[in-house]
C-alpha atoms as a PDB file:
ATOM      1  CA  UNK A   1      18.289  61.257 -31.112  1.00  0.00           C
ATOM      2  CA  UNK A   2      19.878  57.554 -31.605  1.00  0.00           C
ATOM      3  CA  UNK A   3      23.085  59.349 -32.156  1.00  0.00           C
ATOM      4  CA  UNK A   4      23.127  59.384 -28.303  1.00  0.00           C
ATOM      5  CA  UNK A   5      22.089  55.450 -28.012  1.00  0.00           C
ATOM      6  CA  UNK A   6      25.433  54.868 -29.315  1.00  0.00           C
ATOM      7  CA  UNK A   7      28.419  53.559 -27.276  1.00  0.00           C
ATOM      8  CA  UNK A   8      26.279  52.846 -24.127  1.00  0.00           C
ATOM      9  CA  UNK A   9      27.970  50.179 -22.498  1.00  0.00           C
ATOM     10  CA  UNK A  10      26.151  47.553 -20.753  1.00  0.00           C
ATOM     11  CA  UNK A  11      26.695  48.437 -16.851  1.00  0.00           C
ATOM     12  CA  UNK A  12      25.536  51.801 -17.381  1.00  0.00           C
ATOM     13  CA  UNK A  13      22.306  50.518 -19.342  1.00  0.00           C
ATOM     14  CA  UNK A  14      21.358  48.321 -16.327  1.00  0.00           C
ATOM     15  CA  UNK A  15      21.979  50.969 -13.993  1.00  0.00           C
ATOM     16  CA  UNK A  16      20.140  53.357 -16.040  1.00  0.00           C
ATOM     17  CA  UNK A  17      16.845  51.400 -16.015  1.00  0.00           C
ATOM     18  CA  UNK A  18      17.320  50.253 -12.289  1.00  0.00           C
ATOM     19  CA  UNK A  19      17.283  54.013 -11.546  1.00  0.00           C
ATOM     20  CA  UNK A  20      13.965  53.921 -13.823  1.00  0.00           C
ATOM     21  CA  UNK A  21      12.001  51.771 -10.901  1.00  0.00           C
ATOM     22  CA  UNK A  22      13.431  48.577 -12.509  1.00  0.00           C
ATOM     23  CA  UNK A  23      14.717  45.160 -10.229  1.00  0.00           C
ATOM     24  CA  UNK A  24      17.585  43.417 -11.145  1.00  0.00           C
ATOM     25  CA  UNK A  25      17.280  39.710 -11.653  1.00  0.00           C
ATOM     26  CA  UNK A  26      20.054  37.526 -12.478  1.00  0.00           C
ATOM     27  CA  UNK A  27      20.075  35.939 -16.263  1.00  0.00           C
ATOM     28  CA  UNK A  28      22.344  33.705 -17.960  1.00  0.00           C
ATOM     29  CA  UNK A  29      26.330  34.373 -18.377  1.00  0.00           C
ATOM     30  CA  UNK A  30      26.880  38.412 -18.580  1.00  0.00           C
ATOM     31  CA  UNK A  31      22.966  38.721 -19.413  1.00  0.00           C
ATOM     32  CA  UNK A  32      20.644  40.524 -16.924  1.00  0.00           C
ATOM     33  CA  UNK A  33      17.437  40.594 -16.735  1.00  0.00           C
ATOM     34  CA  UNK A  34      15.280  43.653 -15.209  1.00  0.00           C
ATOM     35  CA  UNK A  35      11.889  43.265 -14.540  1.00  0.00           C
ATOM     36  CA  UNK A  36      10.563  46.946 -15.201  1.00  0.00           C
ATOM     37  CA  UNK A  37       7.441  48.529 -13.170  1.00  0.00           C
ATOM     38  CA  UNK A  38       5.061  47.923 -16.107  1.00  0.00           C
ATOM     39  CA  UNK A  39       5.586  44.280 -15.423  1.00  0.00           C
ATOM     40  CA  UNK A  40       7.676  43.258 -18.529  1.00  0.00           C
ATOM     41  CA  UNK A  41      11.181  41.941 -18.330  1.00  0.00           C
ATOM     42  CA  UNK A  42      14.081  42.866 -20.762  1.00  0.00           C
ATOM     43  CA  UNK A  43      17.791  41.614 -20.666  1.00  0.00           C
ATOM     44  CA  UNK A  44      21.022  43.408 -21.303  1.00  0.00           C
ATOM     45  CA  UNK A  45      24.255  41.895 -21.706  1.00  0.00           C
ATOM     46  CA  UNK A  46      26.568  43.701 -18.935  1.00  0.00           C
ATOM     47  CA  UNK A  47      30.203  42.985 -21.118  1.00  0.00           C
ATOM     48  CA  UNK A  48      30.668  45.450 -23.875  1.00  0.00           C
ATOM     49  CA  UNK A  49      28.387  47.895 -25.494  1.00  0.00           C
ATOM     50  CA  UNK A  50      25.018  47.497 -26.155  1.00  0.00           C
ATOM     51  CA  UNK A  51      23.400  47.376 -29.519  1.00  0.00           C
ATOM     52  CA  UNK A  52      21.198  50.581 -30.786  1.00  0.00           C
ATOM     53  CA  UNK A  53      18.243  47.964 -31.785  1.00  0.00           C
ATOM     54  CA  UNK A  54      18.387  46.166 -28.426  1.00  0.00           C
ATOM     55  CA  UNK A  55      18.711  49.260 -26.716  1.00  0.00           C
ATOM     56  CA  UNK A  56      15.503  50.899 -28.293  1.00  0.00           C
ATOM     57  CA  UNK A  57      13.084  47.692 -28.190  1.00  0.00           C
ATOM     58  CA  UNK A  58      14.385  47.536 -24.408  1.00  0.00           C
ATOM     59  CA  UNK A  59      13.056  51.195 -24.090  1.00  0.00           C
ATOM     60  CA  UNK A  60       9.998  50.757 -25.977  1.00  0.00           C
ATOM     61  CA  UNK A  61       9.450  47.458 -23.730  1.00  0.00           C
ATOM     62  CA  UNK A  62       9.892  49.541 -20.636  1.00  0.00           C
ATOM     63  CA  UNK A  63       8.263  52.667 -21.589  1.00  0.00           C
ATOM     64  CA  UNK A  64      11.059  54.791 -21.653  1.00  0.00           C
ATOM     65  CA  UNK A  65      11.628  57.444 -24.170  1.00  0.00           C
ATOM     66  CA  UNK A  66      15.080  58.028 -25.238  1.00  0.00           C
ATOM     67  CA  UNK A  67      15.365  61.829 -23.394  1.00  0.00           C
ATOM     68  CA  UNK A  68      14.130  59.943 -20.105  1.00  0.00           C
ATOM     69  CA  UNK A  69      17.195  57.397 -20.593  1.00  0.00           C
ATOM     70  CA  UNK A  70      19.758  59.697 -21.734  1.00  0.00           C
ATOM     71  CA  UNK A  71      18.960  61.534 -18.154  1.00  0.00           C
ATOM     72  CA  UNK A  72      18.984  58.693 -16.287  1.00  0.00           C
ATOM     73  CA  UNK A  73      22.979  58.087 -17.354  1.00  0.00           C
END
């Protein structure tokens, strides 16, 4: 399944878990920060794509399973 994680940029990340119930807050230079429903906040970088680690502890921060992201693309 991380095989699909790859070459997510970082707009499409952000608008992935805003579509999730998330709120984007500002952050610092191309970071954002999204504070999820569950109450925890994670931050992507928007330039460039994002990292398969980051990506997966931001999932497992906001409770989102891979299949449930992949959808939300």
């Amino acid at each position: 399944m991380g095989r699909q994680l790859r070459g997510i940029r970082g707009r499409d990340a952000v608008k992935a878990f805003v579509k999730a119930g998330g709120i984007r807050r500002g952050g610092k230079g191309d970071h954002v920060n999204i504070k999820m429903p569950n109450g925890l906040i994670i931050t992507i970088p928007q330039s460039g794509e994002v990292r398969i680690g980051l990506l997966k502890d931001a999932l497992r921060k906001a409770g989102i399973t891979e299949e449930r992201f992949v959808e939300l693309l």
